[in-house]
Protein backbone atom coordinates (compact mmCIF):
# COMPACT_ATOMS: atom_id res chain seq x y z
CA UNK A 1 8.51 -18.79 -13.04
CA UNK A 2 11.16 -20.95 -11.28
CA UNK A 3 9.54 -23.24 -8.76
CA UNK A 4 11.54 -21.91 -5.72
CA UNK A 5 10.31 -18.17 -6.76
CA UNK A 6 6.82 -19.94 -7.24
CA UNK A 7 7.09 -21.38 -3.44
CA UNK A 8 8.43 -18.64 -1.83
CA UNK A 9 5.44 -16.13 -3.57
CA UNK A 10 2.75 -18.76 -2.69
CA UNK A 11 4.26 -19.15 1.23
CA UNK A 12 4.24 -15.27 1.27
CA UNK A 13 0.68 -14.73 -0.27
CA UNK A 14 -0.54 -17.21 2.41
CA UNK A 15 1.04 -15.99 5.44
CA UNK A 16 -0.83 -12.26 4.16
CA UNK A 17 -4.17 -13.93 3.86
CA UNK A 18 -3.71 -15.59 7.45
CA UNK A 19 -2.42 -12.00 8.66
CA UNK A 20 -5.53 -10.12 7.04
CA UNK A 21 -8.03 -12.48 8.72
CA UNK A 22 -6.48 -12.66 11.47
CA UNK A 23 -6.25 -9.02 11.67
CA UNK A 24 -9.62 -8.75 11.00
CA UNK A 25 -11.51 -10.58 13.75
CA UNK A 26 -9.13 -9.56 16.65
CA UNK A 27 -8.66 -6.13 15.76
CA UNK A 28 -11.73 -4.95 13.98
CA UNK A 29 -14.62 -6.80 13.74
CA UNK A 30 -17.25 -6.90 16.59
CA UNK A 31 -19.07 -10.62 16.30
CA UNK A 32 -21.83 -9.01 18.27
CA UNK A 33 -22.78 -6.95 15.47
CA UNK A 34 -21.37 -8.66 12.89
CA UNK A 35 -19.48 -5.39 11.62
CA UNK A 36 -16.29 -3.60 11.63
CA UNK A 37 -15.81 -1.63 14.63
CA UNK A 38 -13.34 0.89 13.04
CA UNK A 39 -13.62 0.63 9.08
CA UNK A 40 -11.16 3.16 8.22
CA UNK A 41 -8.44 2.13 10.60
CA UNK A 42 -9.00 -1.45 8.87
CA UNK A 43 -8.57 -0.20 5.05
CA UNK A 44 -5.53 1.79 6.60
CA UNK A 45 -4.36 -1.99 7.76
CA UNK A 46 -5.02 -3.49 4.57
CA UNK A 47 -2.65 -0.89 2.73
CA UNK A 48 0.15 -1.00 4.66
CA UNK A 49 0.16 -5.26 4.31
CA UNK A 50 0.22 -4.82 0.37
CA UNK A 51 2.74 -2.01 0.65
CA UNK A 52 5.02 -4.29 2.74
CA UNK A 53 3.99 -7.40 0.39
CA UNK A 54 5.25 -5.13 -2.86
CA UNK A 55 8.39 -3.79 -1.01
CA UNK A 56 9.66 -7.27 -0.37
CA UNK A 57 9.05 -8.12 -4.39
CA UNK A 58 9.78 -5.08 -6.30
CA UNK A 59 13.51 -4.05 -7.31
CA UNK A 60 15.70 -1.76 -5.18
CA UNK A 61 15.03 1.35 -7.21
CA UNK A 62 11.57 1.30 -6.97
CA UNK A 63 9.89 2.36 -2.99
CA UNK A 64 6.18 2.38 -1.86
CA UNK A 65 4.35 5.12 -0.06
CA UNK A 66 0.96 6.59 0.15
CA UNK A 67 -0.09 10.03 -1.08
CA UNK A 68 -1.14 12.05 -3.79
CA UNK A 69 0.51 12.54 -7.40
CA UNK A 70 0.77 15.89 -9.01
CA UNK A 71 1.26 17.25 -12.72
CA UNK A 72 3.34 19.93 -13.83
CA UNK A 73 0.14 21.84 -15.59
CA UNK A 74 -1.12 22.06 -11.86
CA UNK A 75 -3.48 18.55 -11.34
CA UNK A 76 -3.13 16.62 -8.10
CA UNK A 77 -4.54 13.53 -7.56
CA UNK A 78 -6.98 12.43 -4.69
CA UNK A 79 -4.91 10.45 -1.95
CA UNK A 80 -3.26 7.30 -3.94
CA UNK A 81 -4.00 4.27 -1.11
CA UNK A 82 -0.56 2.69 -2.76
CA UNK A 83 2.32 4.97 -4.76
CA UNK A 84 5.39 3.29 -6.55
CA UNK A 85 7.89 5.32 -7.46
CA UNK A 86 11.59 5.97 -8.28
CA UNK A 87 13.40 5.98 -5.21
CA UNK A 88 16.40 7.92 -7.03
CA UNK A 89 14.53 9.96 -8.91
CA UNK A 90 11.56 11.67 -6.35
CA UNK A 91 12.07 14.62 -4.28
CA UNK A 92 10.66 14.44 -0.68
CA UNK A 93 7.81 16.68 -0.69
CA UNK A 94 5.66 16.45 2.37
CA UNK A 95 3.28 18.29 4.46
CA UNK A 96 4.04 18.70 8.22
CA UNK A 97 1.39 16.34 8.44
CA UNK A 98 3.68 13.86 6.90
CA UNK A 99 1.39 14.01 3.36
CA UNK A 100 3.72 12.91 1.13
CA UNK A 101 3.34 14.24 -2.98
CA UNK A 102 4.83 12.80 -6.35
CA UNK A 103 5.91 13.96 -9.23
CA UNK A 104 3.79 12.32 -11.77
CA UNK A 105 7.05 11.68 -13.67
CA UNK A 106 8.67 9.39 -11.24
CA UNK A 107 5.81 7.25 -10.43
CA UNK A 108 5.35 4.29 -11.69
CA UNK A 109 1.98 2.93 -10.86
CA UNK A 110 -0.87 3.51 -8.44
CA UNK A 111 -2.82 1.73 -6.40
CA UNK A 112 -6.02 1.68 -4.87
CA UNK A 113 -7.06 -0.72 -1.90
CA UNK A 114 -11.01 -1.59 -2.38
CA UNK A 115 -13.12 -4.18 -0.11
């Protein structure tokens, strides 16, 4: 990898790792307890950071969402934390919840967001 590439990526990865602990201790951790005060709203947080991390990295015709994947013999996925897909080549299918669902032919990897 080119050193500038190498710089930029390592600048990047830092400023998310400041972010995400930063993040962390104002937002959702209580010191008095020593625990998170709203666990799911902080793996929500986490998700979106590496979804905005990928977008800034990945080529144009790929986009990131969140959702759930489905096959034409009828299978659909559990709720992917982290969906790339063909931007050109996916259909908007969403709830009017805002659930959004992928053609298992247009994605191109999942992802899931564990502590």
């Amino acid at each position: 990898m080119h050193p500038v590439y190498q710089s930029l990526l390592r600048n990047r990865l830092e400023r998310l790792i400041l972010e995400f602990r930063h993040a962390a201790k104002e937002l959702y951790f209580d010191e008095s307890k020593g625990s998170l005060i709203h666990p799911g709203e902080f793996g929500t947080y986490r998700e979106s950071l590496i979804r905005e991390l990928l977008r800034e990295y990945l080529p144009n015709q790929f986009e990131v969402s969140t959702g759930f994947v489905v096959s034409s013999e009828g299978f659909t996925s559990k709720q992917c934390d982290i969906v790339i897909y063909h931007r050109d080549h996916t259909p908007t299918v969403r709830t009017p919840e805002n659930q959004r669902f992928f053609p298992i032919e247009t994605v191109v990897a999942i992802i899931e967001i564990k502590s």
